[in-house]
Protein backbone atom coordinates (compact mmCIF):
# COMPACT_ATOMS: atom_id res chain seq x y z
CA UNK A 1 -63.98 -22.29 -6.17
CA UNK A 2 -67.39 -20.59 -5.55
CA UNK A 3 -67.62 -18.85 -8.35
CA UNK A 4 -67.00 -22.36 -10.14
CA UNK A 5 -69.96 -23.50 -8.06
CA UNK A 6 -72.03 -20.93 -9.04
CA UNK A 7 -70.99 -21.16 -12.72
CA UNK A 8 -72.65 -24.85 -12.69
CA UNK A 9 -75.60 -23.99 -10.54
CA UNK A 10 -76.47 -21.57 -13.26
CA UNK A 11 -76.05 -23.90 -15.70
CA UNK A 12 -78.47 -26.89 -13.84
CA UNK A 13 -80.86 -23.73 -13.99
CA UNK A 14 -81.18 -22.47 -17.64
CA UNK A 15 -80.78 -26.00 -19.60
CA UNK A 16 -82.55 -28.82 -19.79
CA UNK A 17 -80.72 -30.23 -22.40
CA UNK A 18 -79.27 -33.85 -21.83
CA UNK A 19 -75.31 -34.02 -21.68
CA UNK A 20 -74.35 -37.68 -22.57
CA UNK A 21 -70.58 -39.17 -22.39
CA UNK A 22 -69.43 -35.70 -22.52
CA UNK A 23 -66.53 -34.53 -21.25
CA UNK A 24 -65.01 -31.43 -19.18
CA UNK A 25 -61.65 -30.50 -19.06
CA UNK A 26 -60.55 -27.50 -16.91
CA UNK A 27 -57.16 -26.72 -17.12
CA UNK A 28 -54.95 -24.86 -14.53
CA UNK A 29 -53.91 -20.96 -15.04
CA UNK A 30 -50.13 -20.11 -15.77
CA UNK A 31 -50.14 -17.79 -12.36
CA UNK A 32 -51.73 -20.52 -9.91
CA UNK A 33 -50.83 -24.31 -8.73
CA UNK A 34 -52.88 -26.88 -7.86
CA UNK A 35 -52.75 -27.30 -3.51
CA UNK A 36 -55.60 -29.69 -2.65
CA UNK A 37 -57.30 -32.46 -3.95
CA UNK A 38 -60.16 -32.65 -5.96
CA UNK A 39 -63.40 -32.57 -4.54
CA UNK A 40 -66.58 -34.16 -6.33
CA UNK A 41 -70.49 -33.44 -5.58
CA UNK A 42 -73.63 -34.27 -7.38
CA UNK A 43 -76.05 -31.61 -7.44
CA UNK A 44 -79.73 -31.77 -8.13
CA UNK A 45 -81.94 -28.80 -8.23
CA UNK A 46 -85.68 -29.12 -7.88
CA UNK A 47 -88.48 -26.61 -7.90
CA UNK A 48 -85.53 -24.12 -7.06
CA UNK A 49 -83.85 -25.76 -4.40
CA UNK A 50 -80.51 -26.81 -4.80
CA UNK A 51 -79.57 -30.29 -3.09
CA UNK A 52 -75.82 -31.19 -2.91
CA UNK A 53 -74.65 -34.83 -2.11
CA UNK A 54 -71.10 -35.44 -1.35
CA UNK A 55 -68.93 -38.37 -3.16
CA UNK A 56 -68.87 -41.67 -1.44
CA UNK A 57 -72.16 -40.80 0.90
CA UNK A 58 -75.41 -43.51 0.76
CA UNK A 59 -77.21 -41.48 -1.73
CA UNK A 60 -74.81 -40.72 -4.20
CA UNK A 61 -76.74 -40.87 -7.52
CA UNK A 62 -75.74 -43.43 -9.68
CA UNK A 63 -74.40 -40.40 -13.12
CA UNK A 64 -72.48 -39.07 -10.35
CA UNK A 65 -70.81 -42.31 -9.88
CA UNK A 66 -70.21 -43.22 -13.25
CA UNK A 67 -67.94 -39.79 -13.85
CA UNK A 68 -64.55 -41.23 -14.78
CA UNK A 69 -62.12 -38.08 -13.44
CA UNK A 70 -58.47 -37.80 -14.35
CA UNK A 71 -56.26 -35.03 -11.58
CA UNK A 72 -53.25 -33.90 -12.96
CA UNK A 73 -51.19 -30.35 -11.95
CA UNK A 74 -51.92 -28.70 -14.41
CA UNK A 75 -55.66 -30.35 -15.84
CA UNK A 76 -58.66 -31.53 -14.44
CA UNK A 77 -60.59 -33.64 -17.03
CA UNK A 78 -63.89 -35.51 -16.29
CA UNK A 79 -64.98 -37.99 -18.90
CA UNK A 80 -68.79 -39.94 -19.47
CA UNK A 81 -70.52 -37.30 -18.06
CA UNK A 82 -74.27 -38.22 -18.39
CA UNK A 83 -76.48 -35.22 -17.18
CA UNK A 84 -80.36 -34.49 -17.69
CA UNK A 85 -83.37 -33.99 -15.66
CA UNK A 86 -85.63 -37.03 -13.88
CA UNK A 87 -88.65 -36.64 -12.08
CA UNK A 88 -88.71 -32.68 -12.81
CA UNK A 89 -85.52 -33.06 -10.84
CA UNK A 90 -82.06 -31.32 -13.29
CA UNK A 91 -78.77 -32.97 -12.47
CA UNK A 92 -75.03 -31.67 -12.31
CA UNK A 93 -72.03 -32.16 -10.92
CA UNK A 94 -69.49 -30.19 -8.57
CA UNK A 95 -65.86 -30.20 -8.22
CA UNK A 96 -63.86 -28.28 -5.74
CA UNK A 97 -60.20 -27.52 -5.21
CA UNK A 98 -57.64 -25.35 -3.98
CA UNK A 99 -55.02 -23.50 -6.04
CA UNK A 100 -52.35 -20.83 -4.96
CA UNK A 101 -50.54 -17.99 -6.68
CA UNK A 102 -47.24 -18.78 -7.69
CA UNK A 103 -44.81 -16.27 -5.74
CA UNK A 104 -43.62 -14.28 -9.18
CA UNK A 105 -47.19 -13.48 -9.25
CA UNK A 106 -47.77 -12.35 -5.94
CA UNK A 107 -47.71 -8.52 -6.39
CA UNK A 108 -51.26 -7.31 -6.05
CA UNK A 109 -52.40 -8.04 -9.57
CA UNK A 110 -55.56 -10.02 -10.77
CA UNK A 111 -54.49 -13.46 -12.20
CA UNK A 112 -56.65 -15.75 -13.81
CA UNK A 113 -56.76 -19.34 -11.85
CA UNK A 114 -57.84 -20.94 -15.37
CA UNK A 115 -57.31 -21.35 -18.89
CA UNK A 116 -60.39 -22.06 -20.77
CA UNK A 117 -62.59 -24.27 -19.20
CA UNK A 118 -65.53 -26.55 -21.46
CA UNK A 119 -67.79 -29.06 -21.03
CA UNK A 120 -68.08 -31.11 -24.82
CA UNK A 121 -70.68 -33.54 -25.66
CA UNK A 122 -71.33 -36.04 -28.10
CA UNK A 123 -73.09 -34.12 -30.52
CA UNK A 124 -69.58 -31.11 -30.49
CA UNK A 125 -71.99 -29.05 -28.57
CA UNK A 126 -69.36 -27.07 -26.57
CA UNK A 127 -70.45 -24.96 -23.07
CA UNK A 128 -67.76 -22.66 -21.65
CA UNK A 129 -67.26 -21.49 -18.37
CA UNK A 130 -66.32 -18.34 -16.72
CA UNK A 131 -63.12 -18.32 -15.46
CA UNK A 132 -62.55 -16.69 -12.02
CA UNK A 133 -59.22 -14.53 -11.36
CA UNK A 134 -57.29 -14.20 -7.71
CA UNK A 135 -54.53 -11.94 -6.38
CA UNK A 136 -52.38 -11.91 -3.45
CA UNK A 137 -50.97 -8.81 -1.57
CA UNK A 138 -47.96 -9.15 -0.18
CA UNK A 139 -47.29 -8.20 3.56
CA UNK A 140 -45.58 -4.64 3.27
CA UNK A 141 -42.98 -2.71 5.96
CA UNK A 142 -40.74 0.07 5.95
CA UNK A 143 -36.91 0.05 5.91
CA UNK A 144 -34.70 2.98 6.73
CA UNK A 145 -31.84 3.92 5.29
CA UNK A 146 -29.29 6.19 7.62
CA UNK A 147 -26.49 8.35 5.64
CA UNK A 148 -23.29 8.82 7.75
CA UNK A 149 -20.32 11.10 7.15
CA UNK A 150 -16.81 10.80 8.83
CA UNK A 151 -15.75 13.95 7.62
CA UNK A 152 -15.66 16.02 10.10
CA UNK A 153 -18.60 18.04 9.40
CA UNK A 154 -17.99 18.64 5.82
CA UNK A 155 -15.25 20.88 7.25
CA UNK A 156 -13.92 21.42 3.93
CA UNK A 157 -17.22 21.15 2.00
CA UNK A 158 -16.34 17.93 -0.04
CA UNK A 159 -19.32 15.93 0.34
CA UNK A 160 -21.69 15.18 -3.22
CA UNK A 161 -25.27 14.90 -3.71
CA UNK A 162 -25.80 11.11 -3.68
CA UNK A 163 -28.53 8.69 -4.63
CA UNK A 164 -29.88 5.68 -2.81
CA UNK A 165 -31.16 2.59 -4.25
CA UNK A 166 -33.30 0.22 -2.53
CA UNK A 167 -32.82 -3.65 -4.27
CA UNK A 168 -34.24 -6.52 -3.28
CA UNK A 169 -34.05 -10.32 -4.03
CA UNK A 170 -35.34 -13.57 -2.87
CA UNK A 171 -33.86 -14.57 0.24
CA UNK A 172 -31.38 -17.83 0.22
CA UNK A 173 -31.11 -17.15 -4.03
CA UNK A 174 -28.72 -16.28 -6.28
CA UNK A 175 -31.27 -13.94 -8.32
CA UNK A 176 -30.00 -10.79 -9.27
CA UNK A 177 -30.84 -8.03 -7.05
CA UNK A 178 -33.77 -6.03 -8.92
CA UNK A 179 -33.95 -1.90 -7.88
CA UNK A 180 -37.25 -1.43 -5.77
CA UNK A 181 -36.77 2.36 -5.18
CA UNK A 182 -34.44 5.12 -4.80
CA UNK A 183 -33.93 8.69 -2.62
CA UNK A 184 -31.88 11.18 -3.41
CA UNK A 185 -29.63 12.34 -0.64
CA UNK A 186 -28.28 15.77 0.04
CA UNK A 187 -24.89 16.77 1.31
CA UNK A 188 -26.66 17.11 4.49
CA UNK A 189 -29.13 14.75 5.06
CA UNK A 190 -29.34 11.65 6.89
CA UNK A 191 -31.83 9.45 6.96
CA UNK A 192 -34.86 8.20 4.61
CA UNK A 193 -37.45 5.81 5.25
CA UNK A 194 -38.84 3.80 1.89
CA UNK A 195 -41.97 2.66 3.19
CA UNK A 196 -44.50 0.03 2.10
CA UNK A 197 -42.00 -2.26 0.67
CA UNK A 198 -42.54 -6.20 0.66
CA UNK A 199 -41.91 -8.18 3.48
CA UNK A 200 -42.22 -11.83 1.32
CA UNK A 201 -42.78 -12.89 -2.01
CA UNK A 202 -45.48 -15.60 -1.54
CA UNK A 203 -43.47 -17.94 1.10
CA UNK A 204 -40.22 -16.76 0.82
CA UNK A 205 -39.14 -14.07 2.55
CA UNK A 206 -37.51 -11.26 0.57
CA UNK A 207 -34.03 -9.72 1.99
CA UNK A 208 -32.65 -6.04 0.80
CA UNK A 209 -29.88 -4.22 0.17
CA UNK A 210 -29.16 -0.48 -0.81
CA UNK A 211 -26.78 1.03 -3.02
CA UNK A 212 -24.76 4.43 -2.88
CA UNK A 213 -24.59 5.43 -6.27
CA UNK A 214 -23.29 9.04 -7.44
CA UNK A 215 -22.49 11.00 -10.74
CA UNK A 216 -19.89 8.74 -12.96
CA UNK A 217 -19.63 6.15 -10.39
CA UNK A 218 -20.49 4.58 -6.60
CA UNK A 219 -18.45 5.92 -4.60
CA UNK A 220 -17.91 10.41 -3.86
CA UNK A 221 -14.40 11.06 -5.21
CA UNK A 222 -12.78 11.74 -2.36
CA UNK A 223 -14.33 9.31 0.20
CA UNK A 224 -13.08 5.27 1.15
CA UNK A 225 -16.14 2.92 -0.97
CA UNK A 226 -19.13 3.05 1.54
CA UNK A 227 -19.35 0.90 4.04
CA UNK A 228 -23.23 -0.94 4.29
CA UNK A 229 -24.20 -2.62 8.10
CA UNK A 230 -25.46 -4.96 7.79
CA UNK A 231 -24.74 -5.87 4.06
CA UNK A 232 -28.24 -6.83 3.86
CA UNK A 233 -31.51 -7.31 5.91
CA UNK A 234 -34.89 -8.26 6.04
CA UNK A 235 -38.21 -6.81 6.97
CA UNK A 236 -38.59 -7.60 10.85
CA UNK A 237 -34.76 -8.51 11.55
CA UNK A 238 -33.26 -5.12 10.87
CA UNK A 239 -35.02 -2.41 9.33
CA UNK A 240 -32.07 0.24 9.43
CA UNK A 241 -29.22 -0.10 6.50
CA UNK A 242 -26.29 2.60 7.47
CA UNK A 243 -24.63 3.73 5.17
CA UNK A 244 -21.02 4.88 5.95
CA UNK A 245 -18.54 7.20 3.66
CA UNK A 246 -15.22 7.90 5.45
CA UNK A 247 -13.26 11.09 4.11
CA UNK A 248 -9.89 10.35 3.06
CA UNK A 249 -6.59 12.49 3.75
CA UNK A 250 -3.25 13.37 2.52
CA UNK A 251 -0.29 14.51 4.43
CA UNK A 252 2.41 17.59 2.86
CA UNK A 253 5.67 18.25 3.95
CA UNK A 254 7.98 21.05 3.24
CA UNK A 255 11.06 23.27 4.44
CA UNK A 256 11.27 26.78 5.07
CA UNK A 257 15.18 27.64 4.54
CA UNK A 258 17.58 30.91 3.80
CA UNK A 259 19.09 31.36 0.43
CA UNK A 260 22.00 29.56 1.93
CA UNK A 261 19.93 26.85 3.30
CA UNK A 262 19.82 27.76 6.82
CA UNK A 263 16.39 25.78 7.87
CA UNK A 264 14.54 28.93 9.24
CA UNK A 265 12.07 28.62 12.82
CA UNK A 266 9.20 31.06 12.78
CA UNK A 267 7.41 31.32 9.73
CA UNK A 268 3.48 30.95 8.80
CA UNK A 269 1.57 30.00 6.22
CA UNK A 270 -1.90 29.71 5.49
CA UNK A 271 -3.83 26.87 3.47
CA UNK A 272 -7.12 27.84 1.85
CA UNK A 273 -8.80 25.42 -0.65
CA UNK A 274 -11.02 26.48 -3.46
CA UNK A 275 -14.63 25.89 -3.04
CA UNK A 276 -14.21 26.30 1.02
CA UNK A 277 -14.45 28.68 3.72
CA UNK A 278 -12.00 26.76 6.07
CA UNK A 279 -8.62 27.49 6.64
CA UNK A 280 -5.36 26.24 8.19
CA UNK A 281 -2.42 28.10 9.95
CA UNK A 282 0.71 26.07 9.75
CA UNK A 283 4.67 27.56 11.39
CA UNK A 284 8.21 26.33 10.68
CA UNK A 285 9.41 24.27 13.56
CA UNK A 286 12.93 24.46 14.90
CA UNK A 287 14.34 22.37 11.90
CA UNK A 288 12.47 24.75 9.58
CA UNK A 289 9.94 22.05 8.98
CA UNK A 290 6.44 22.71 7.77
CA UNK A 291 3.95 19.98 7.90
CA UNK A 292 0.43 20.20 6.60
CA UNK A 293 -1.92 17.21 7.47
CA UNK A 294 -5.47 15.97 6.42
CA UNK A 295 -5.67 17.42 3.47
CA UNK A 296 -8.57 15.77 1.35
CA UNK A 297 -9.44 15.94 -2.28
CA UNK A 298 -9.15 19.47 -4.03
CA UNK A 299 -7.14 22.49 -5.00
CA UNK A 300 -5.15 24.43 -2.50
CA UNK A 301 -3.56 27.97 -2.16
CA UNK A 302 -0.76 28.05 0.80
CA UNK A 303 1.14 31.67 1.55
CA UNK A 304 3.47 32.35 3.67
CA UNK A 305 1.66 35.26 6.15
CA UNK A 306 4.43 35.41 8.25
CA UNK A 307 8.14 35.76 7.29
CA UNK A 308 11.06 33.92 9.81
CA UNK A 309 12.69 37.23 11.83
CA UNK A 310 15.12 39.19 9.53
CA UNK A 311 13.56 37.67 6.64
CA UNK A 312 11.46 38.83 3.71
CA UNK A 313 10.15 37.78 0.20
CA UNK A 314 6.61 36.23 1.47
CA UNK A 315 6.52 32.50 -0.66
CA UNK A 316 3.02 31.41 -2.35
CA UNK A 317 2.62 28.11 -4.16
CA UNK A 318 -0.37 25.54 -4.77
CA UNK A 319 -1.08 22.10 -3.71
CA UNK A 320 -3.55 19.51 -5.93
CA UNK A 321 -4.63 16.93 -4.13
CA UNK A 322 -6.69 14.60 -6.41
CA UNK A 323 -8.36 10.77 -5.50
CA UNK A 324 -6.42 8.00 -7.52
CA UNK A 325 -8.97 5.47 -7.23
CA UNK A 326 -7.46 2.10 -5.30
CA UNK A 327 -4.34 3.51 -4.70
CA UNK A 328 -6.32 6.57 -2.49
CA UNK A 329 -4.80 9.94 -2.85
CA UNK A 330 -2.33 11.57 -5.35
CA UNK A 331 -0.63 15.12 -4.47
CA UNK A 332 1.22 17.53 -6.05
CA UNK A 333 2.65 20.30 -5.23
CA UNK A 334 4.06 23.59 -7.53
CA UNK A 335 6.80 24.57 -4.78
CA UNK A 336 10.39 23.38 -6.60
CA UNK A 337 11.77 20.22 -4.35
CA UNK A 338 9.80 21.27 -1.32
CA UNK A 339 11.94 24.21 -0.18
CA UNK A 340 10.64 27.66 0.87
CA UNK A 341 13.59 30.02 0.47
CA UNK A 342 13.23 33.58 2.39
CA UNK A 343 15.84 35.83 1.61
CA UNK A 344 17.84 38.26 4.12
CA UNK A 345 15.87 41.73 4.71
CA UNK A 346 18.59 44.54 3.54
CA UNK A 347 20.37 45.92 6.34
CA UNK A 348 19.82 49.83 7.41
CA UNK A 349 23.71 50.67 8.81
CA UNK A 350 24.44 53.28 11.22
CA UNK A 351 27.51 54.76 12.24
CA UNK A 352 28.18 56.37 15.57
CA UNK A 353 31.09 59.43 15.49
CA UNK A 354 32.89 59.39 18.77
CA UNK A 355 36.03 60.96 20.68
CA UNK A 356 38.46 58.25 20.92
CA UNK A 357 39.38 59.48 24.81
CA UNK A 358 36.28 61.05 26.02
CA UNK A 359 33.60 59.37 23.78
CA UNK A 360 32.12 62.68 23.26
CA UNK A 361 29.63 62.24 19.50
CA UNK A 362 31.30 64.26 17.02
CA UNK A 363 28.92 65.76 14.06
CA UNK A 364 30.21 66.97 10.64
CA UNK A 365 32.10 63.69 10.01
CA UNK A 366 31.55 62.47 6.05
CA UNK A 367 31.54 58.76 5.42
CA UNK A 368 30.91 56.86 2.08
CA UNK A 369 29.31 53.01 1.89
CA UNK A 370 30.70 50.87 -1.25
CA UNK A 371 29.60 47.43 -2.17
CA UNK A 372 32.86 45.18 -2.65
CA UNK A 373 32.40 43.03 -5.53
CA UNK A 374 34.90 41.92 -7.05
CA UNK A 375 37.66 44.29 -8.71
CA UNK A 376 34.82 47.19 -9.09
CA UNK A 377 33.92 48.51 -6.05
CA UNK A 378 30.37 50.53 -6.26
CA UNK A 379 29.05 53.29 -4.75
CA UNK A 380 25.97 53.07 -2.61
CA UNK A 381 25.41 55.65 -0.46
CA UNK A 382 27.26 58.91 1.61
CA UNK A 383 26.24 60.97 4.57
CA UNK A 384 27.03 63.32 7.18
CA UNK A 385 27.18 62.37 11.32
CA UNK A 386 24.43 64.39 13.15
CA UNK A 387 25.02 66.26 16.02
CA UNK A 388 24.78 63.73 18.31
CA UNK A 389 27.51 61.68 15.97
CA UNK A 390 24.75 59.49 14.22
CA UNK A 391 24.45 58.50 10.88
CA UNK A 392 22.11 56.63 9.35
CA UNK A 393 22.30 55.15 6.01
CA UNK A 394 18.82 54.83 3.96
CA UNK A 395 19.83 52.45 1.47
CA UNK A 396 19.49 49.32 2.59
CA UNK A 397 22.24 47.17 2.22
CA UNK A 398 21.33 43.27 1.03
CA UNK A 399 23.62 40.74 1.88
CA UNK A 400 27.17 41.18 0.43
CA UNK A 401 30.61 42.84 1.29
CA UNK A 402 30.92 45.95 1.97
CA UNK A 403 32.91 48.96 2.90
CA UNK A 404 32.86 51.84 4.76
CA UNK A 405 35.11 55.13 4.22
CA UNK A 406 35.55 58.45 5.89
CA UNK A 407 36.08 60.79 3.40
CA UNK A 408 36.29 63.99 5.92
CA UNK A 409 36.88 64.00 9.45
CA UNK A 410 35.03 65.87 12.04
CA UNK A 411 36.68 69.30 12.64
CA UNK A 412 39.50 69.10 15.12
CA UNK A 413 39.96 65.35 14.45
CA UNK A 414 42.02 63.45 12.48
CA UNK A 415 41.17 61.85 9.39
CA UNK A 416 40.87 57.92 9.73
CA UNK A 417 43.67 56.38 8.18
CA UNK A 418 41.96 52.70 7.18
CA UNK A 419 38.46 51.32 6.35
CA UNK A 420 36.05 49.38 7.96
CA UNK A 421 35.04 46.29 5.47
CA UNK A 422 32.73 43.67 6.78
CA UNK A 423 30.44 40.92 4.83
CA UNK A 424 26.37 40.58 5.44
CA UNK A 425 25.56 36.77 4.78
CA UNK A 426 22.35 35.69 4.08
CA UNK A 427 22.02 33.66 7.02
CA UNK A 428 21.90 36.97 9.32
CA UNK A 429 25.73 37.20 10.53
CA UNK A 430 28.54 39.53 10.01
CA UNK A 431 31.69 38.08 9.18
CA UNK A 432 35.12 39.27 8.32
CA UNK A 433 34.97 42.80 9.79
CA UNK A 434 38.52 44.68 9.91
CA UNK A 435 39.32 48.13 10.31
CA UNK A 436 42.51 48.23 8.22
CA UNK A 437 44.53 51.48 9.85
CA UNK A 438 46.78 51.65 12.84
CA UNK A 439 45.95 55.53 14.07
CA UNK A 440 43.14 54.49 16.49
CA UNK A 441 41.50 51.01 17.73
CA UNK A 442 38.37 50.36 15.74
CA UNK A 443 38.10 47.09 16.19
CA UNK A 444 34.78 45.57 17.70
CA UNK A 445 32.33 42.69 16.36
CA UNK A 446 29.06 44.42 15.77
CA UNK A 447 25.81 41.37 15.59
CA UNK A 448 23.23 42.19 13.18
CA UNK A 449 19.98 42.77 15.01
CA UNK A 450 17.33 40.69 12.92
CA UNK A 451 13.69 42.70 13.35
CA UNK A 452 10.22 41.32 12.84
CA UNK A 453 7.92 42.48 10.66
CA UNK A 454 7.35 45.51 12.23
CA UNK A 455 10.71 46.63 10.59
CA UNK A 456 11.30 46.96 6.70
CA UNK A 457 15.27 46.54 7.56
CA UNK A 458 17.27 44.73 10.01
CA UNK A 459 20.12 46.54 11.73
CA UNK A 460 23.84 47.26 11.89
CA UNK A 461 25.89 49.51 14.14
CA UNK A 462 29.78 50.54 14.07
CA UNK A 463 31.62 52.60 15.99
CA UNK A 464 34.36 55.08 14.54
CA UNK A 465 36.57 56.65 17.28
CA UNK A 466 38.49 59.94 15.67
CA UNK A 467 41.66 60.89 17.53
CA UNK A 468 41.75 64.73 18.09
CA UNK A 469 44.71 67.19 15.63
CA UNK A 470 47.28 67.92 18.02
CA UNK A 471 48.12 71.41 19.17
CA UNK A 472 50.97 74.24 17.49
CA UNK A 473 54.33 73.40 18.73
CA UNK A 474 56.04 76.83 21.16
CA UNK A 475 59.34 77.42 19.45
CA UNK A 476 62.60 76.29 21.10
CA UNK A 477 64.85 77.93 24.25
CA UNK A 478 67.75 80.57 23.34
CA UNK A 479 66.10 80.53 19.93
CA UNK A 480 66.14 83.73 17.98
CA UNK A 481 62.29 84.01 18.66
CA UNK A 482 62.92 84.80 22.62
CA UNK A 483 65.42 87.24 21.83
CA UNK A 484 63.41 89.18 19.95
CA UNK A 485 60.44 89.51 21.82
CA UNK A 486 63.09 90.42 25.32
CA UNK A 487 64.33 93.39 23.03
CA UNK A 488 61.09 94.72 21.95
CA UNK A 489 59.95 94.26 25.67
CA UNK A 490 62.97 96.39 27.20
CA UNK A 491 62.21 99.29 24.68
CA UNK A 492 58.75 99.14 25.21
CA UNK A 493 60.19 99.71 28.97
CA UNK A 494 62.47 102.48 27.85
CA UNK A 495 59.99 104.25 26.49
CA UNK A 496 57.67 104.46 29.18
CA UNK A 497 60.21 105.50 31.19
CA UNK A 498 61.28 108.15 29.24
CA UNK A 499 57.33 109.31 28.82
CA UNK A 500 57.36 108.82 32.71
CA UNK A 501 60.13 111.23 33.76
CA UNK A 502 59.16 114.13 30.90
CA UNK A 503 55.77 114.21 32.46
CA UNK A 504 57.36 114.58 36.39
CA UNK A 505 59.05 117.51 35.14
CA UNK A 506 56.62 119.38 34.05
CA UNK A 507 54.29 119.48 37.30
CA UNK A 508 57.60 120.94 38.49
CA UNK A 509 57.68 123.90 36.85
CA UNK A 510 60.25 123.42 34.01
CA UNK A 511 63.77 121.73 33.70
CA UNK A 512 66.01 122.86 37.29
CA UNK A 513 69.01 123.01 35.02
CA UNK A 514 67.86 125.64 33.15
């Protein structure tokens, strides 16, 4: 209470005006409480030197004594005050206490410790004093706030820009947290420090707490609600508040099958999601199962890159993954009842032209390829054996029944009597194959060679053994054939004969007989 002090020395130096039965009342400020008692001194100041006796010493002048105080919180009032001047001497009085900020006004600000403080005397002559202000600062620290990610890295870039906010309360209270400051927090950073924050509100200390918040909500669609350790702190115990978001996943299984529903081994797809660089590579397992795990929030492509052996018609579908709040994930996919159906590549067929005996390749043979459906049975294709007894035919052949007809034989062979008919299924197998004639052995069980993708068409081969024409037949014995080549022989004989002796004759010189 200097300034008090000095108010009222002032005062014992500029008047010399008597103050009789008057009264001062000094009333406490709304920011401040009363923490001592009150203090009283008589002061006398003579020829410029200020002389101050303390209450309930030897000297204490007698006006000092007759001061009738009354010490309340909030008021100090002191009635009959009698002041003047004797013996050139001026007289006045001094009180002194101690008052505090109250802790809602301890935040650096100047508060003022009074209300309007007067001295009134008799005559309603009124003298004010100044009032004197105080602040408090409170003790300040820092407190860090660490940002962690279980998401592998942001492998498939979900993370959101984020906000932190910094609240604080009273420690041990019920108040309502009130927001100090905030940071905003990039997808990758991962710590800030808010510094200069305050360690105590007058005596108490004050404990904090952050807060993840992010666009439409506080908590990154996607994520588990953040995790806070500790929950709160305060300045000195724990100055680091991690913050923890954990990534959360979904799980999609599906079956890569035939059009029959043979569960197909061998396939691969690839999962892309929008907005993302990363990628899977799942395959079919034995059971034709494809499983695609940790999937998190967002829109995803997945096509098939590699088709099951013998198979074709590459499958492409999309997956939605989307966050459902307290129940976690929700996903959906476009692919009908979770079945990937491949169907059969067509089949290229080849027929090999062989000797039945001597397996010799015959060329020149003309076959014809009709699909069996039904009572109509259609065209597809026709073609000559090479000249090493190959023929292959272009058009493919997709699964169905089929059959296969030699429409000319090669020449020198027989034509085959009966037709090879056989079925392609669309799990990869040939079933049901018969050559239907009796002239030569043509039955075999030819396997469909499934080919990888290397190969627009997998691959059939049958064998068609021919049986040679047979030779002219020689006419029988004693027939009228031998007879007639024995008499043409003997004149034949007869003649040369003849020719023979006509020509002796005449190296002789004529006929003797003549």
């Amino acid at each position: 209470m200097t300034e008090l002090q000095s108010a009222l020395d002032k005062i014992l130096q500029i008047t010399s005006s008597k103050i009789i039965d008057g009264i001062l009342t000094d009333p406490m400020g709304d920011a401040v409480t009363r923490i001592s008692d009150v203090t009283m001194a008589a002061l006398t100041l003579n020829n410029g030197t200020l002389t101050v006796t303390e209450a309930n010493s030897e000297n204490y002048p007698e006006y000092a004594e007759n001061v009738q105080p009354t010490f309340t919180e909030d008021k100090i009032v002191l009635e009959k005050v009698t002041l003047g001047a004797e013996n050139g001497a001026q007289e006045g009085l001094r009180i002194t206490y101690l008052v505090a900020l109250k802790d809602d006004y301890r935040n650096g600000n100047f508060y003022p410790t009074n209300k309007k403080t007067e001295l009134a005397n008799l005559n309603n002559k009124y003298l004010h004093f100044a009032i004197p202000s105080i602040r408090d600062f409170p003790k300040l620290g820092d407190i860090t706030v660490k940002k962690v990610w279980q998401d592998a890295d942001n492998a498939w870039s979900t993370r959101q820009a984020i906000t932190m906010v910094l609240q604080n309360r009273k420690k041990g209270t019920n108040d309502v947290w009130t927001n100090v400051a905030e940071q905003n927090f990039s997808t990758n950073d991962a710590s800030y420090t808010f510094k200069d924050v305050p360690i105590n509100h007058g005596s108490i200390l004050m404990e904090y707490r952050v807060v993840e918040e992010v666009a439409g909500g506080q908590r990154v669609p996607g994520y588990e609600n953040p995790t806070y350790a500790p929950a709160t702190t305060t300045i000195g115990t724990n100055t680091t508040l991690t913050v923890t978001n954990k990534l959360k996943y979904a799980n999609y299984e599906f079956t890569k099958v035939s059009l029959s529903g043979k569960e197909l081994a061998g396939a691969k797809f690839e999962v892309t999601r929008a907005n993302s660089t990363k990628s899977l590579t799942v395959p079919s397992d034995a059971s034709g199962k494809v499983t695609i795990t940790n999937l998190p929030i967002g829109e995803y492509t997945v096509e098939e890159i590699d088709t099951p052996t013998g198979y074709d018609g590459k499958v492409k579908f999309n997956i939605s993954v989307t966050d459902d709040g307290a129940n976690g994930l929700k996903l959906t996919s476009t692919l009908k009842n979770n079945i990937a159906e491949n169907p059969l590549k067509d089949t290229s067929l080849t027929v090999i032209k062989r000797d039945n005996s001597t397996q010799a390749p015959l060329s020149g043979a003309q076959f014809e390829v009709w699909e069996v459906s039904g009572d109509t049975d259609v065209l597809i294709s026709s073609g000559v054996t090479n000249t090493a007894g190959k023929l292959v035919f272009e058009e493919g052949l997709p699964a169905g029944s089929y059959k296969l007809t030699e429409t000319e034989a090669p020449a020198g062979y027989m034509l085959l009597e009966g037709d090879f008919t056989f079925t392609i299924t669309d799990d990869g197998e040939v079933k049901d194959f018969k050559y239907s004639g009796k002239d030569v052995n043509n039955d075999q069980k030819p396997t469909l060679t499934l080919t990888g993708s290397d190969k627009t068409h997998n691959e059939l081969q049958i064998t068609a053994n021919n049986l040679p024409k047979a030779p002219p037949a020689l006419p029988r014995t004693g027939g009228m054939g031998t007879q007639i080549i024995l008499i043409v022989g003997l004149l034949a004989l007869g003649a040369a004969g003849f020719w023979k002796l006509t020509d002796w004759r005449k190296n002789r010189g004529g006929d003797e007989d003549a």
